[in-house]
Protein backbone atom coordinates (compact mmCIF):
# COMPACT_ATOMS: atom_id res chain seq x y z
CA UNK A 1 193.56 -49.39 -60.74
CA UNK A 2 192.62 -49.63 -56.64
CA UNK A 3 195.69 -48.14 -55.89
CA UNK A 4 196.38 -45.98 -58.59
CA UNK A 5 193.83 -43.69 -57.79
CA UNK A 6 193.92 -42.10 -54.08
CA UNK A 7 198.03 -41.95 -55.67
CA UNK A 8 197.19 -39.92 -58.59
CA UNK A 9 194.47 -37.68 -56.90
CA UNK A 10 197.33 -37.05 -53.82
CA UNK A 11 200.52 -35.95 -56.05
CA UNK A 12 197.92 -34.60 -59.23
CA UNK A 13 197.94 -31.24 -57.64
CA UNK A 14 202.34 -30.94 -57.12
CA UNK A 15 202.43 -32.56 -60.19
CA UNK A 16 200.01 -29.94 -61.80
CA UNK A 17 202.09 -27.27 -60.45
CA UNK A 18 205.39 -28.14 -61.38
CA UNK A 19 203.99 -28.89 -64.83
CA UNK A 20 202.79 -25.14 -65.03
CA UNK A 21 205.64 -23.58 -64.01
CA UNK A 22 208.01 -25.33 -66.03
CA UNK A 23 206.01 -24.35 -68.90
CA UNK A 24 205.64 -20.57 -68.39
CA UNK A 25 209.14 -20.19 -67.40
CA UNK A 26 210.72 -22.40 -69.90
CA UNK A 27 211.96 -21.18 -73.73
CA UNK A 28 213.42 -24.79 -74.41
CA UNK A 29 211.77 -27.15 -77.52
CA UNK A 30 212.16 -30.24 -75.09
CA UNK A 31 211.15 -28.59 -71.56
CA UNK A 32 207.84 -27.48 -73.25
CA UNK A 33 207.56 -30.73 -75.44
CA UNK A 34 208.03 -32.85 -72.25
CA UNK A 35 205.86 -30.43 -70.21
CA UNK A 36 202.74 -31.07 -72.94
CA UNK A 37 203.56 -34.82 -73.16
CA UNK A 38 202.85 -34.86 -69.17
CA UNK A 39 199.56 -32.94 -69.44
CA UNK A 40 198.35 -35.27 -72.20
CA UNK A 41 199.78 -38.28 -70.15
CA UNK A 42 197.95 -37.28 -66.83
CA UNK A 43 194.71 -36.66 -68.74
CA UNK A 44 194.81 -40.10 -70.42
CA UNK A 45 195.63 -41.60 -66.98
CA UNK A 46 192.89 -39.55 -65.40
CA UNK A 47 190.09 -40.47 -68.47
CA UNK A 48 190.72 -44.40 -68.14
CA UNK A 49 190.37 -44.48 -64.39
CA UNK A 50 187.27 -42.14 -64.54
CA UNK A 51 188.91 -39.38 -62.56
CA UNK A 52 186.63 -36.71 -63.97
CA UNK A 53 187.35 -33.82 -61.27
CA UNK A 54 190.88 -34.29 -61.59
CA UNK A 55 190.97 -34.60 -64.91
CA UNK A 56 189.30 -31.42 -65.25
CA UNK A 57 192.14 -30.22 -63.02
CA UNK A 58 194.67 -30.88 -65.84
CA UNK A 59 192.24 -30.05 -69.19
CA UNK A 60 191.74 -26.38 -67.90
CA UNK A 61 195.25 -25.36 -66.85
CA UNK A 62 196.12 -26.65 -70.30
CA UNK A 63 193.78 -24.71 -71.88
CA UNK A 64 194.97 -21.21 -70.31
CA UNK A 65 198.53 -22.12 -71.40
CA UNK A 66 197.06 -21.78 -75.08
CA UNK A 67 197.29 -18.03 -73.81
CA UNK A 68 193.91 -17.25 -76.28
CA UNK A 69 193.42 -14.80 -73.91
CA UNK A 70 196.03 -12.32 -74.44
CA UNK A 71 197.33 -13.02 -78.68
CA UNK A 72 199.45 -10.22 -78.26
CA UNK A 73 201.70 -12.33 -76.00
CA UNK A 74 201.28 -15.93 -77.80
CA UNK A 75 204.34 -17.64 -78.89
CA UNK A 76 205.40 -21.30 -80.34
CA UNK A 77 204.65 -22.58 -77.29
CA UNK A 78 201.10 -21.88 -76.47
CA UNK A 79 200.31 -23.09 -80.27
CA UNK A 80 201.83 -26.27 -79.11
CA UNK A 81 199.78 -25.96 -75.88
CA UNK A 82 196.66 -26.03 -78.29
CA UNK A 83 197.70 -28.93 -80.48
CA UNK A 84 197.91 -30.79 -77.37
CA UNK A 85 194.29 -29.80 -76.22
CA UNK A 86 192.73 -30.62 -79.72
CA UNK A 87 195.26 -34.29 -79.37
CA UNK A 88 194.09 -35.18 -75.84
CA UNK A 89 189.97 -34.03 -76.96
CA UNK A 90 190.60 -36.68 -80.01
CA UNK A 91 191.82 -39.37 -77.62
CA UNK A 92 189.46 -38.75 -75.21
CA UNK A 93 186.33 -36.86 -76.39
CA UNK A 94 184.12 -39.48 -75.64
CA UNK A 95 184.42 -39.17 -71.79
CA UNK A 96 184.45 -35.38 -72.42
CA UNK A 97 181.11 -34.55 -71.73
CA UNK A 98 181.04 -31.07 -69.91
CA UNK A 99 184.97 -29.96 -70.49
CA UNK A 100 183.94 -29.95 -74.13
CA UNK A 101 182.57 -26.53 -73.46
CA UNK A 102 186.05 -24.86 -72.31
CA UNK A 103 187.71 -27.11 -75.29
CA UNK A 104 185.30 -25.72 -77.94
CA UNK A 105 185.13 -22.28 -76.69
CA UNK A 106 189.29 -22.61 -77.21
CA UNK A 107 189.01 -23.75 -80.84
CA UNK A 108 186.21 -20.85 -81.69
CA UNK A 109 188.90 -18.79 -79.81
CA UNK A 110 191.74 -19.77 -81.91
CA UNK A 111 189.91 -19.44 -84.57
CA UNK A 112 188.97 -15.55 -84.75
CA UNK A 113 192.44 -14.55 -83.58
CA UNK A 114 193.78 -15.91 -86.89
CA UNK A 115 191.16 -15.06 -88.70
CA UNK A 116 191.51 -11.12 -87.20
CA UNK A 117 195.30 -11.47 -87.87
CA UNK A 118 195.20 -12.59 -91.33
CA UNK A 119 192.80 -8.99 -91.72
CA UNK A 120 189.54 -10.40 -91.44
CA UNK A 121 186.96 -7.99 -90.55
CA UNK A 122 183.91 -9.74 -88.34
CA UNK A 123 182.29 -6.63 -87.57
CA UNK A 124 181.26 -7.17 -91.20
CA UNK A 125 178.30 -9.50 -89.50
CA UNK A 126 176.98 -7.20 -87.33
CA UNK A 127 176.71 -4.36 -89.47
CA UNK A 128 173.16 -2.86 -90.54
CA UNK A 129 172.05 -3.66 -94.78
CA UNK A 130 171.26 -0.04 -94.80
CA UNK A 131 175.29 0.69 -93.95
CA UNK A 132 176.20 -1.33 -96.77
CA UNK A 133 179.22 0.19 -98.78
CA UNK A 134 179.01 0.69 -102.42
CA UNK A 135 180.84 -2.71 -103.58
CA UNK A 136 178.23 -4.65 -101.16
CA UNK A 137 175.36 -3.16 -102.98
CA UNK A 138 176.51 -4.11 -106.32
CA UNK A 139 177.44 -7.80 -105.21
CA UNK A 140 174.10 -9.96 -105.73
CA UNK A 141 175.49 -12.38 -102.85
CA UNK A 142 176.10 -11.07 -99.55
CA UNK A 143 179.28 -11.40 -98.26
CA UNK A 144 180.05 -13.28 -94.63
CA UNK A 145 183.22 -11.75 -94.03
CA UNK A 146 185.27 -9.06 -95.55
CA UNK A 147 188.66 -7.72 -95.15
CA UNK A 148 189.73 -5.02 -93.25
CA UNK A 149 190.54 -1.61 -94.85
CA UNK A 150 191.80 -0.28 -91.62
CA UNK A 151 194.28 -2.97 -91.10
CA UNK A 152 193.56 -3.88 -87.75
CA UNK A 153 194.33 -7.27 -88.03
CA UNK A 154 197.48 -6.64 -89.73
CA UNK A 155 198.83 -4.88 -87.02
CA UNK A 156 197.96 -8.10 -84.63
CA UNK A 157 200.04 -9.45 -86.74
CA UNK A 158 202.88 -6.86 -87.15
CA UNK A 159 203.01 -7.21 -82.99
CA UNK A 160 203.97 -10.62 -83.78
CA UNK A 161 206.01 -10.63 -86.55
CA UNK A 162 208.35 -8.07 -84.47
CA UNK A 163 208.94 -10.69 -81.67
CA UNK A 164 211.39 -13.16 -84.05
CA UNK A 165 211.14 -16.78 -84.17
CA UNK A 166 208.66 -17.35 -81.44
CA UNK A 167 205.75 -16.14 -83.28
CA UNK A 168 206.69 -17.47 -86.41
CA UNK A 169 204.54 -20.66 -85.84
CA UNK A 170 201.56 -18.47 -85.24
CA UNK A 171 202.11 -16.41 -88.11
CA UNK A 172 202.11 -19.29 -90.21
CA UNK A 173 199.24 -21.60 -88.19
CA UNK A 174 197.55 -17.99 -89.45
CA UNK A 175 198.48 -17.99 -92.86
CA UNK A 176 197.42 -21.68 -93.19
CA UNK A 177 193.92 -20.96 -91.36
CA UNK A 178 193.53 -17.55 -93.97
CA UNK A 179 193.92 -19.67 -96.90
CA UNK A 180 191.66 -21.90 -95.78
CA UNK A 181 189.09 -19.71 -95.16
CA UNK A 182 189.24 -17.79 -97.98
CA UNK A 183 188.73 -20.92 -100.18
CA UNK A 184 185.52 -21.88 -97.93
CA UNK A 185 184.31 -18.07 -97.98
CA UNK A 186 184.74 -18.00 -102.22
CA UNK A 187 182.59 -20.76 -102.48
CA UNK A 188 180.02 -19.59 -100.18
CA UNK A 189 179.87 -16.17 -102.15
């Protein structure tokens, strides 16, 4: 482990690099697959010889490949790109401590993307009792969420639909997530 370390913190930065790259540019199953496997492998590597700056170095370019900052643009990849985070913060959450931050604010990310493309409308929360509409009024529960009239979220989701195959994991990871919700939100109501 002596050794290992002034190794890993010289090449972590090419290695980060060439990891990246190959990523973004890459279409292929196996380039990307082998790409995320590398990530999660570094950050292991990183956790157990209590590299915490560089593995920081390797959590946070990971969690901009999720791409939660642009949906429009997400494909199978960056889902993948997720899975990995949430795989490597089950590994290694214990020795987490401050990256949880970036790796929660990713999940809570994911989340409301799915929940906007499935039609969800969270402006619902925000919106004054006295602007109630008429079916609120009559319902003796409050509702948390409701779904969009407008169909904003279905045209998220329209974007992605129209791209082919690489979007059909996120349409589905949506799907999945909508269910789910929906189940949790009936019982709530």
């Amino acid at each position: 482990a002596g050794c290992a370390k002034p190794m890993l913190e010289v090449i972590s930065n090419p290695i980060l690099s060439v990891l990246c790259k190959a990523f973004e540019d890459s279409e292929s199953v196996s380039v990307v697959s082998n790409c995320l496997e590398s990530f999660r492998r570094a950050i292991n590597l990183t956790t157990l010889l209590g590299m915490h700056e560089t593995r920081s170095t390797f959590i946070t370019p990971l969690s901009r490949l999720t791409f939660l900052h642009n949906p429009q643009m997400m494909r199978s990849k960056n889902v993948m790109a997720m899975k990995t985070l949430i795989r490597v913060s089950v590994d290694n959450g214990n020795d987490f401590g401050q990256v949880w931050t970036l790796i929660l604010s990713c999940v809570s990310r994911y989340e409301h993307v799915y929940s906007l493309a499935n039609g969800f409308d969270d402006s619902s929360l925000f919106i004054d009792a006295s602007y109630a509409t008429e079916e609120q009024t009559h319902n003796s529960r409050p509702r948390l969420f409701r779904r969009s009239s407008s169909g904003g979220g279905r045209s998220m989701k329209s974007s992605l639909a129209a791209r082919g195959d690489d979007a059909s994991g996120v349409i589905e990871a949506a799907n999945e997530a909508a269910n789910h919700q929906s189940e949790v939100y009936e019982e709530l109501i």
